[in-house]
PDB file of N, CA and C in Angstrom:
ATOM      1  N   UNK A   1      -3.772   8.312  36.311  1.00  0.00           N
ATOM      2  CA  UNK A   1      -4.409   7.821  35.119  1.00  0.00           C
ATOM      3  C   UNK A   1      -4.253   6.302  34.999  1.00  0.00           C
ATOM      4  N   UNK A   2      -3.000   6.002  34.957  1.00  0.00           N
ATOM      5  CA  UNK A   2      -3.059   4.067  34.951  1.00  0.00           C
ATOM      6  C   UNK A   2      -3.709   3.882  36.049  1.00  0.00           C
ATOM      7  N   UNK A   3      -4.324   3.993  37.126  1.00  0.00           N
ATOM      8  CA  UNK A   3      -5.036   3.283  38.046  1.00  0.00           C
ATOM      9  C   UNK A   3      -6.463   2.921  37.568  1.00  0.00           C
ATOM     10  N   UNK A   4      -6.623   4.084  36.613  1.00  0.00           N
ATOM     11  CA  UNK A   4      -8.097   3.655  35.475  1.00  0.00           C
ATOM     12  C   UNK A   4      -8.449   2.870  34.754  1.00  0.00           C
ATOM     13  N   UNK A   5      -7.160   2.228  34.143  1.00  0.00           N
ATOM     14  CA  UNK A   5      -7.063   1.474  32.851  1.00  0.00           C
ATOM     15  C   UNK A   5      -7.539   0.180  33.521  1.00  0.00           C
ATOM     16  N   UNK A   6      -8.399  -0.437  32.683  1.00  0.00           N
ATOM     17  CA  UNK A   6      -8.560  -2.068  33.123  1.00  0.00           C
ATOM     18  C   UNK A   6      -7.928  -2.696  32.032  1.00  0.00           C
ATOM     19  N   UNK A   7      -7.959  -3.881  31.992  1.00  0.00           N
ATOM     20  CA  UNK A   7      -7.140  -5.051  30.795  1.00  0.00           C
ATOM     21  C   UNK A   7      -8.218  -4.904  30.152  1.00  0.00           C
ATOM     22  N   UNK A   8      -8.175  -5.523  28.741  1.00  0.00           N
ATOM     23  CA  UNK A   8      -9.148  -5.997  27.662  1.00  0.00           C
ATOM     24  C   UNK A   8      -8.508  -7.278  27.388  1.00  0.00           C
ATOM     25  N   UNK A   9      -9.849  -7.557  26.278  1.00  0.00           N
ATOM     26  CA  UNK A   9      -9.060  -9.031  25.465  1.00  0.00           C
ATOM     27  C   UNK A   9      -7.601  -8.772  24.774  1.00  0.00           C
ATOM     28  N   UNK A  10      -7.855  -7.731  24.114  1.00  0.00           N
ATOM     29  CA  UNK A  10      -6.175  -7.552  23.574  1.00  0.00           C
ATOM     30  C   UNK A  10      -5.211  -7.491  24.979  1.00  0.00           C
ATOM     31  N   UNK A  11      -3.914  -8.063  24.685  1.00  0.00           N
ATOM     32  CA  UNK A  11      -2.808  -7.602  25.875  1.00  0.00           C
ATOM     33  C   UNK A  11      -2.572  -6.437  25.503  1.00  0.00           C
ATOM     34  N   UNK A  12      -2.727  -5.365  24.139  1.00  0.00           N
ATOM     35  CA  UNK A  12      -2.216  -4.435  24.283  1.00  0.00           C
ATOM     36  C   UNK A  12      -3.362  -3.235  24.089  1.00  0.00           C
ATOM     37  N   UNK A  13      -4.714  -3.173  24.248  1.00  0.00           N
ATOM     38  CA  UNK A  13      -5.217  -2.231  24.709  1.00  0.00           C
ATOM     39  C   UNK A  13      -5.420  -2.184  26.048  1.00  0.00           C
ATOM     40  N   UNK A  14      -6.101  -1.233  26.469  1.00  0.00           N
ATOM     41  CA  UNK A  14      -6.607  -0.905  28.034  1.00  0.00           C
ATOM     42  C   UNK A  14      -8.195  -0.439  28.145  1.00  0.00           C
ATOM     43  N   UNK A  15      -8.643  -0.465  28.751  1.00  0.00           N
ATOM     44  CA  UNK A  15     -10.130   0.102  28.574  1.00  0.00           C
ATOM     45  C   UNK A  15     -10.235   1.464  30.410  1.00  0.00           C
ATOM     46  N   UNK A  16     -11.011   2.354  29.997  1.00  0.00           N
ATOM     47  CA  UNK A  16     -11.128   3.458  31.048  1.00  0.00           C
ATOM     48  C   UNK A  16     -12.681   3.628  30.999  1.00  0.00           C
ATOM     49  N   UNK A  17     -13.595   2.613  32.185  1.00  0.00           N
ATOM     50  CA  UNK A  17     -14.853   3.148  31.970  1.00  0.00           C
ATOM     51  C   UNK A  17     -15.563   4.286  32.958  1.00  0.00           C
ATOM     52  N   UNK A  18     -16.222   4.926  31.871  1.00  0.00           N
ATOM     53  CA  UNK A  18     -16.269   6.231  32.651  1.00  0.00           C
ATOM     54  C   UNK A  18     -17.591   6.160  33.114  1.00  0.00           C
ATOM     55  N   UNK A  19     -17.549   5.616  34.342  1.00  0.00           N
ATOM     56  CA  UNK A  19     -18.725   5.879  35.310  1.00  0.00           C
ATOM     57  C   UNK A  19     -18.633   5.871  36.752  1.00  0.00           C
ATOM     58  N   UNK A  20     -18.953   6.860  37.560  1.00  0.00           N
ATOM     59  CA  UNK A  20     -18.888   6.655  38.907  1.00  0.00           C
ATOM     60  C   UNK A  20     -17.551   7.854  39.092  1.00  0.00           C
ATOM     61  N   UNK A  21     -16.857   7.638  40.007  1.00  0.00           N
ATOM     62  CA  UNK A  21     -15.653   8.613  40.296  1.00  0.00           C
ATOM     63  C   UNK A  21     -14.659   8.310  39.035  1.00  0.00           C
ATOM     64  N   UNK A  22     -14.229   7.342  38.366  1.00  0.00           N
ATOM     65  CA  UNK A  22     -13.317   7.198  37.712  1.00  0.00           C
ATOM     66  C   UNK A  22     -13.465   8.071  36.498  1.00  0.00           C
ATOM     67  N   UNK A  23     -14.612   8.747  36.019  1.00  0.00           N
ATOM     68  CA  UNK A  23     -15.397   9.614  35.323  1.00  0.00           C
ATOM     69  C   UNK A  23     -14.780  10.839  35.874  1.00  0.00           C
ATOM     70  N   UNK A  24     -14.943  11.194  36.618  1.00  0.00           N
ATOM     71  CA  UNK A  24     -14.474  12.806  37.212  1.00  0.00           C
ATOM     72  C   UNK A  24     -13.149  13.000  37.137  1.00  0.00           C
ATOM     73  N   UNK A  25     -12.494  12.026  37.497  1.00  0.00           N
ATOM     74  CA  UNK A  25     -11.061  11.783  37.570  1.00  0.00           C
ATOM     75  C   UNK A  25     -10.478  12.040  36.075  1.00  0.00           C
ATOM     76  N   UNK A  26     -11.072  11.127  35.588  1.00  0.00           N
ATOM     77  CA  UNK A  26     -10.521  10.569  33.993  1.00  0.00           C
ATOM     78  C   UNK A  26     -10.459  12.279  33.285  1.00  0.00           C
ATOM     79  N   UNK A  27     -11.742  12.895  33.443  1.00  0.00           N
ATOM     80  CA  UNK A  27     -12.543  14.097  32.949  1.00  0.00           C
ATOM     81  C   UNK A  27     -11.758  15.042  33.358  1.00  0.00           C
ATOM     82  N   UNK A  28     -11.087  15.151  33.899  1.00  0.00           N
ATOM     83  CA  UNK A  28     -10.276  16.323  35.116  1.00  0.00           C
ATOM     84  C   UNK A  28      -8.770  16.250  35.082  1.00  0.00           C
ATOM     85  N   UNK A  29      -8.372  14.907  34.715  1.00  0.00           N
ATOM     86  CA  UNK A  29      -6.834  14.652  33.974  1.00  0.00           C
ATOM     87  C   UNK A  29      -6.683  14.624  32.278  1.00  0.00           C
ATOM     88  N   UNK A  30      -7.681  14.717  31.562  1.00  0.00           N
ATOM     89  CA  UNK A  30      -7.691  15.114  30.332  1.00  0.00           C
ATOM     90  C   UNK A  30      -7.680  16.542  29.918  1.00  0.00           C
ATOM     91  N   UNK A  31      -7.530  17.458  30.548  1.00  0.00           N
ATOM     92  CA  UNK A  31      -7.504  18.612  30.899  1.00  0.00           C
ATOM     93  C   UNK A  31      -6.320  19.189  30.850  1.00  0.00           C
ATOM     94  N   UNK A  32      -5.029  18.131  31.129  1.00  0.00           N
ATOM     95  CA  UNK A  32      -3.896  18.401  31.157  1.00  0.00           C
ATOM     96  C   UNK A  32      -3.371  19.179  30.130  1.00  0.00           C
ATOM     97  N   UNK A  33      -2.708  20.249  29.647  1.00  0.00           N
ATOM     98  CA  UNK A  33      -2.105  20.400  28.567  1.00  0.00           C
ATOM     99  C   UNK A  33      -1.363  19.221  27.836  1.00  0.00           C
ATOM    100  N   UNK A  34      -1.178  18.501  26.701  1.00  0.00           N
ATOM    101  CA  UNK A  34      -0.248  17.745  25.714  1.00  0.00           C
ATOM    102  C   UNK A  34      -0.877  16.336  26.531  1.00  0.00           C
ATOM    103  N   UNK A  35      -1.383  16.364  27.567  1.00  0.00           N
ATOM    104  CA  UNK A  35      -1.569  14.770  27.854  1.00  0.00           C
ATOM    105  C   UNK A  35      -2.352  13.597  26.623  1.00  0.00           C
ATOM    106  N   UNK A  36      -3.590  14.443  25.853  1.00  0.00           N
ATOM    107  CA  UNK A  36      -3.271  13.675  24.697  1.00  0.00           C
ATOM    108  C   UNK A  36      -2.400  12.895  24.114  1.00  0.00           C
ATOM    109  N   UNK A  37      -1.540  13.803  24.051  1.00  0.00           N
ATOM    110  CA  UNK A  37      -0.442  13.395  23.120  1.00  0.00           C
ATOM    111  C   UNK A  37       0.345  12.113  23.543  1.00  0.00           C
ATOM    112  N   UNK A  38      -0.458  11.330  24.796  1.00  0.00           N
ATOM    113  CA  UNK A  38       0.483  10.205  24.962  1.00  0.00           C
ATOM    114  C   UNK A  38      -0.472   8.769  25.150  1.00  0.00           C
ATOM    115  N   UNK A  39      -1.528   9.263  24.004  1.00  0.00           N
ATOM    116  CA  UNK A  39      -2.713   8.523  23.409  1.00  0.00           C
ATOM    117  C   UNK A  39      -2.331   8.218  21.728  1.00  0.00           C
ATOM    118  N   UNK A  40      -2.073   6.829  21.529  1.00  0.00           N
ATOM    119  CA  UNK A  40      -2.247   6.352  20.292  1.00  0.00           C
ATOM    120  C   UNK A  40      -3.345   6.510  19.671  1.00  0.00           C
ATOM    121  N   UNK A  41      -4.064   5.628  20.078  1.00  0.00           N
ATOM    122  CA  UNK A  41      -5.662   5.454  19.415  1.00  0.00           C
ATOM    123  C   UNK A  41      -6.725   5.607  20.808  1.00  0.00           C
ATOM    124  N   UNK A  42      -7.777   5.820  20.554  1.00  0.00           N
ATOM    125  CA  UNK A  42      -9.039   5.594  21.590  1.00  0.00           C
ATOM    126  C   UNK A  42     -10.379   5.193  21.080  1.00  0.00           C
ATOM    127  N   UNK A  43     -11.209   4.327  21.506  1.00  0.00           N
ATOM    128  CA  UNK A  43     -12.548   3.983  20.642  1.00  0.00           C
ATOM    129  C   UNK A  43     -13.195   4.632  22.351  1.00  0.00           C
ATOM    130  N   UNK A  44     -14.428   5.379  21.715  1.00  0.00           N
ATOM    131  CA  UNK A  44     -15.671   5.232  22.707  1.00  0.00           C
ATOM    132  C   UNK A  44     -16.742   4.296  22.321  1.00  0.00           C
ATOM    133  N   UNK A  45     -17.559   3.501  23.309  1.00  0.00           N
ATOM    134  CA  UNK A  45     -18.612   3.046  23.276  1.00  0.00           C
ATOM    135  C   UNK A  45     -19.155   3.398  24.280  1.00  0.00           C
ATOM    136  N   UNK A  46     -20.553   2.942  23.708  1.00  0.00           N
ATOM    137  CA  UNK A  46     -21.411   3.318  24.710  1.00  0.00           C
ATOM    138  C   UNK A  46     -22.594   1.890  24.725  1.00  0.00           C
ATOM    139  N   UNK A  47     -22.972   0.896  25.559  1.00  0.00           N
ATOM    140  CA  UNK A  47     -23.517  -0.094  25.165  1.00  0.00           C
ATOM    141  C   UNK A  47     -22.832  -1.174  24.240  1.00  0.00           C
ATOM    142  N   UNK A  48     -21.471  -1.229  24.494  1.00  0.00           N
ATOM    143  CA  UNK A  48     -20.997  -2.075  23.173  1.00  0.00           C
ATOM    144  C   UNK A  48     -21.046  -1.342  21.457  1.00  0.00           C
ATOM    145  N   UNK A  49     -21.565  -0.414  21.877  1.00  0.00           N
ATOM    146  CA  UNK A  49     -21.954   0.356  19.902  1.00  0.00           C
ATOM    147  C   UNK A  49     -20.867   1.294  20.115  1.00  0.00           C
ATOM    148  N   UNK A  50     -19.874   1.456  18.883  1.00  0.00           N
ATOM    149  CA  UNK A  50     -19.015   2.186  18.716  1.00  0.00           C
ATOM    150  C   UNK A  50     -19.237   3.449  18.479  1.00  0.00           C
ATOM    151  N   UNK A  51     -18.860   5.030  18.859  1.00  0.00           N
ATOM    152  CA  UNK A  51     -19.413   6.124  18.579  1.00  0.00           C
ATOM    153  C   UNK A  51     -18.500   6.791  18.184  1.00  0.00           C
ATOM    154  N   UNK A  52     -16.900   6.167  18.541  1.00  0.00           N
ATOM    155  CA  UNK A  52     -16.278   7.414  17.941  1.00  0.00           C
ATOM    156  C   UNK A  52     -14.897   6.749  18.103  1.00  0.00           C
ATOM    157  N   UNK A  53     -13.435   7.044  17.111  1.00  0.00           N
ATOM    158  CA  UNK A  53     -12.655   6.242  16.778  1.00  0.00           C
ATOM    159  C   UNK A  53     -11.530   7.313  16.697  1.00  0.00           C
ATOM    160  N   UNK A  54     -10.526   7.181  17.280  1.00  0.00           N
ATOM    161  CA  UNK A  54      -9.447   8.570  17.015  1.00  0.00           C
ATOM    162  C   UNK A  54      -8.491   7.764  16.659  1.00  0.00           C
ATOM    163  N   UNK A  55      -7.324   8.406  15.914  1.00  0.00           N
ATOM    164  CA  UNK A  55      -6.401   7.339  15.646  1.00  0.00           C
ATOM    165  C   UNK A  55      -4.963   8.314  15.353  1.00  0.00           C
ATOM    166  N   UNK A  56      -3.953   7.811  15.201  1.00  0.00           N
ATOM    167  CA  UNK A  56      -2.666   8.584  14.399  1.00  0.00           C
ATOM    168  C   UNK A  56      -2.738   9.551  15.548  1.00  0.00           C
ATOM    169  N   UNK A  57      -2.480   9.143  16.737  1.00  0.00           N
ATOM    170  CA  UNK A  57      -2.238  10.343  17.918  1.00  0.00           C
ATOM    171  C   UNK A  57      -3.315  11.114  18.337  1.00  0.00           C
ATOM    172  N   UNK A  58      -4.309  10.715  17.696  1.00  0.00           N
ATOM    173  CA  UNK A  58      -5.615  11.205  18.498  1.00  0.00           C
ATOM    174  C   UNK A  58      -5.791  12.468  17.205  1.00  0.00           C
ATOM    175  N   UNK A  59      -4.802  13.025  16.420  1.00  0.00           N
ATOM    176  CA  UNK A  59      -4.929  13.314  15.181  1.00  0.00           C
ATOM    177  C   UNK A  59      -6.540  13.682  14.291  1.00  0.00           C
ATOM    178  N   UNK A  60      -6.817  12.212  14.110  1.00  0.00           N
ATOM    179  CA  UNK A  60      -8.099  12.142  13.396  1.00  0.00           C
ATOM    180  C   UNK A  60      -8.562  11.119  13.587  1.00  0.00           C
ATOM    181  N   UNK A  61     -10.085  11.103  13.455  1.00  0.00           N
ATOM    182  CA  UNK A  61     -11.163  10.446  14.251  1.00  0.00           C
ATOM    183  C   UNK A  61     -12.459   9.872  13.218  1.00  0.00           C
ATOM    184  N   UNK A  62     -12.821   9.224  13.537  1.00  0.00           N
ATOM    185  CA  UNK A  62     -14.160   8.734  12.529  1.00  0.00           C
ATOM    186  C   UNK A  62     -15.372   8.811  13.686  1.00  0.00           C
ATOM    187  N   UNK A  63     -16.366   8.895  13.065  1.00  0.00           N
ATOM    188  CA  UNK A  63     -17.753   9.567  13.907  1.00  0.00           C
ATOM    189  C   UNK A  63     -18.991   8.803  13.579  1.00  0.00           C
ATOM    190  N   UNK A  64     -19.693   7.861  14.773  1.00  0.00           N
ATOM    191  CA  UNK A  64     -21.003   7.242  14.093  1.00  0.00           C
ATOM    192  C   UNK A  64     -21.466   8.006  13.302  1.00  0.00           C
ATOM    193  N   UNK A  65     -22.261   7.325  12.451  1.00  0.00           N
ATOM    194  CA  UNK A  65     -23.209   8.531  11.746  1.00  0.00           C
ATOM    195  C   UNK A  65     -24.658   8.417  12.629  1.00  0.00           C
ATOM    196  N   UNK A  66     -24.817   7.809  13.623  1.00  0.00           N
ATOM    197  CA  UNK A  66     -25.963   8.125  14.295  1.00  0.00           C
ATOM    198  C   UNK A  66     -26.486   9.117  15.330  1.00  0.00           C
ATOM    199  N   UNK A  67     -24.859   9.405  15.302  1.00  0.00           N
ATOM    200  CA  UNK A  67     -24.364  10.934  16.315  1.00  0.00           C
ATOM    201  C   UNK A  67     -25.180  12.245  15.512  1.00  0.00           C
ATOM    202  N   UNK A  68     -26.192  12.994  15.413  1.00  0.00           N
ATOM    203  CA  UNK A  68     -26.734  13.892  15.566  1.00  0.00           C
ATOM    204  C   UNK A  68     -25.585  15.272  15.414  1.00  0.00           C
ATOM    205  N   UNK A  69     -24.969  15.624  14.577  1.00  0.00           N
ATOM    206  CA  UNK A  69     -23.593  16.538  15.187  1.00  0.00           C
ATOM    207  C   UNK A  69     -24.220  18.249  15.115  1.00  0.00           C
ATOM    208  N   UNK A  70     -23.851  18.901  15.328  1.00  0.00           N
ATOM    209  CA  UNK A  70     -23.962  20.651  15.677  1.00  0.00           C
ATOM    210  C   UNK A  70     -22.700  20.477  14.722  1.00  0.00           C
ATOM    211  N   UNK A  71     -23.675  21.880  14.032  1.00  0.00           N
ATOM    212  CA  UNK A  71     -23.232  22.341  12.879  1.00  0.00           C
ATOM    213  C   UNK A  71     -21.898  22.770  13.179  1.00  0.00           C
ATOM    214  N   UNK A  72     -21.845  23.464  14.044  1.00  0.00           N
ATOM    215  CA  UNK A  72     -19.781  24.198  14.825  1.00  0.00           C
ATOM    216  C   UNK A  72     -19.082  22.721  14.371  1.00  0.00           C
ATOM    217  N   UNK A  73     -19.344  21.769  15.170  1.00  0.00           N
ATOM    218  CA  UNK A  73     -18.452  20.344  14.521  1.00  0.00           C
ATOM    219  C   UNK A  73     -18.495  20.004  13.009  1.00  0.00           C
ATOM    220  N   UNK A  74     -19.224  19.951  12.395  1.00  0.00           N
ATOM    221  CA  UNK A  74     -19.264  19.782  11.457  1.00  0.00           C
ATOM    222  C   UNK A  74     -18.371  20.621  10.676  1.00  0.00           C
ATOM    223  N   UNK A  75     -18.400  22.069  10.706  1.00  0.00           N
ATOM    224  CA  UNK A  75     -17.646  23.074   9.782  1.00  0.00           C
ATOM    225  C   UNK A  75     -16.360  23.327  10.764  1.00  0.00           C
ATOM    226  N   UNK A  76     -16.012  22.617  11.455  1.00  0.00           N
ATOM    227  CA  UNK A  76     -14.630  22.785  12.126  1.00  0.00           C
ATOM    228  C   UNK A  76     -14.257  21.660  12.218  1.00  0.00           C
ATOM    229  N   UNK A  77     -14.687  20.104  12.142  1.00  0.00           N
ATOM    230  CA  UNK A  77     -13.870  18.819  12.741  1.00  0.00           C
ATOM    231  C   UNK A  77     -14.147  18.108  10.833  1.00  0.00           C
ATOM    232  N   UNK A  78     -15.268  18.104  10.597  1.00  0.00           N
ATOM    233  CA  UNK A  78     -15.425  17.549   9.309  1.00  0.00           C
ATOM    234  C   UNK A  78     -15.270  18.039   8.108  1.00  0.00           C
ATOM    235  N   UNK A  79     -15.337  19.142   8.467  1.00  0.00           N
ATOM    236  CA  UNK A  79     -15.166  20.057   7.077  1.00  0.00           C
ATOM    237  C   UNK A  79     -13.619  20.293   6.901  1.00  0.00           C
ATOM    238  N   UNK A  80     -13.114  20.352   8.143  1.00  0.00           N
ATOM    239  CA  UNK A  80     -11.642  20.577   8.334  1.00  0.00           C
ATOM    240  C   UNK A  80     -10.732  19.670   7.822  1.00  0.00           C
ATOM    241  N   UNK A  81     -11.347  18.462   7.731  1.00  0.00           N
ATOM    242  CA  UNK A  81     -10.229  17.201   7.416  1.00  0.00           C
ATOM    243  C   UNK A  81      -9.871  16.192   8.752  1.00  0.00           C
ATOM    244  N   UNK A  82     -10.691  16.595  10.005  1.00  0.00           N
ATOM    245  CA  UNK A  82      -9.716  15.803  10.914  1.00  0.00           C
ATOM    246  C   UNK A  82     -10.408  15.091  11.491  1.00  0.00           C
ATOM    247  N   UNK A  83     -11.796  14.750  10.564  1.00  0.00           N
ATOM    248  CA  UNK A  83     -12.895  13.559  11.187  1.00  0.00           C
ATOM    249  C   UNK A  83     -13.731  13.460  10.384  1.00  0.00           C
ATOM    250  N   UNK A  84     -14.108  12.086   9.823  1.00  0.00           N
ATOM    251  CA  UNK A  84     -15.096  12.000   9.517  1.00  0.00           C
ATOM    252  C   UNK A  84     -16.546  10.824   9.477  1.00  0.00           C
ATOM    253  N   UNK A  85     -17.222  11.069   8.936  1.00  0.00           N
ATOM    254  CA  UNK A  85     -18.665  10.358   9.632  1.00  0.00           C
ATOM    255  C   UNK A  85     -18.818   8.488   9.205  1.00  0.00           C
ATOM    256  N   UNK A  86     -18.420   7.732   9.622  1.00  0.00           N
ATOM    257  CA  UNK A  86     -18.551   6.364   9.451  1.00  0.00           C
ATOM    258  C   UNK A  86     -19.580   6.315   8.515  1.00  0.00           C
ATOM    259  N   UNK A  87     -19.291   5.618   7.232  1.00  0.00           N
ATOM    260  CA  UNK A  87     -20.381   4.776   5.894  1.00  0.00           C
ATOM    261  C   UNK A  87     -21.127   3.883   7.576  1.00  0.00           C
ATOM    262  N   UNK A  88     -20.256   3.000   8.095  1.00  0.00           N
ATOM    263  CA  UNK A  88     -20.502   1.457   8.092  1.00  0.00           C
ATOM    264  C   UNK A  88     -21.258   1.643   9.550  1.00  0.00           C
ATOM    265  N   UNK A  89     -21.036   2.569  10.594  1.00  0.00           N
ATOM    266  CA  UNK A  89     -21.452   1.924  11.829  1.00  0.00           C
ATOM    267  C   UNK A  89     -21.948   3.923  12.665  1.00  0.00           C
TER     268      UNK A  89
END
């Protein structure tokens, strides 16, 4: 997994872009049982546009609202308390 991480502007994030083999890899070690759990925060983008924001241990998450969601997410991730849909972006 650290062989994925590139630097960012912050010294203390990392960035993992998922394209090409590092994608399969990345996709295939998240799989791990509890390996989450040794994730603070994570942002996805896609194009520079933010889509999705996890935070407090991966815990709970905020969700573009341009994301299109299936109803199963909705009445299990939003309805639940453990995500919800960005006012701003």
């Amino acid at each position: 997994m650290l062989s994925m991480l590139h630097p960012t502007k912050f010294p203390y994030y990392k960035s993992v872009i998922l394209a090409g083999p590092d994608r399969k890899s990345f996709l295939k070690q998240i799989e791990v049982p509890f390996i989450l759990n040794h994730f603070q925060s994570v942002e996805i983008k896609f194009n520079d546009r933010l889509l999705f924001e996890g935070y407090d241990g991966m815990e709970y998450g905020s969700i573009s609202k341009s994301i299109l969601l299936p109803q199963k997410f909705i009445n299990e991730y939003i309805n639940g308390e453990y995500c919800i849909v960005s006012t701003e972006w």
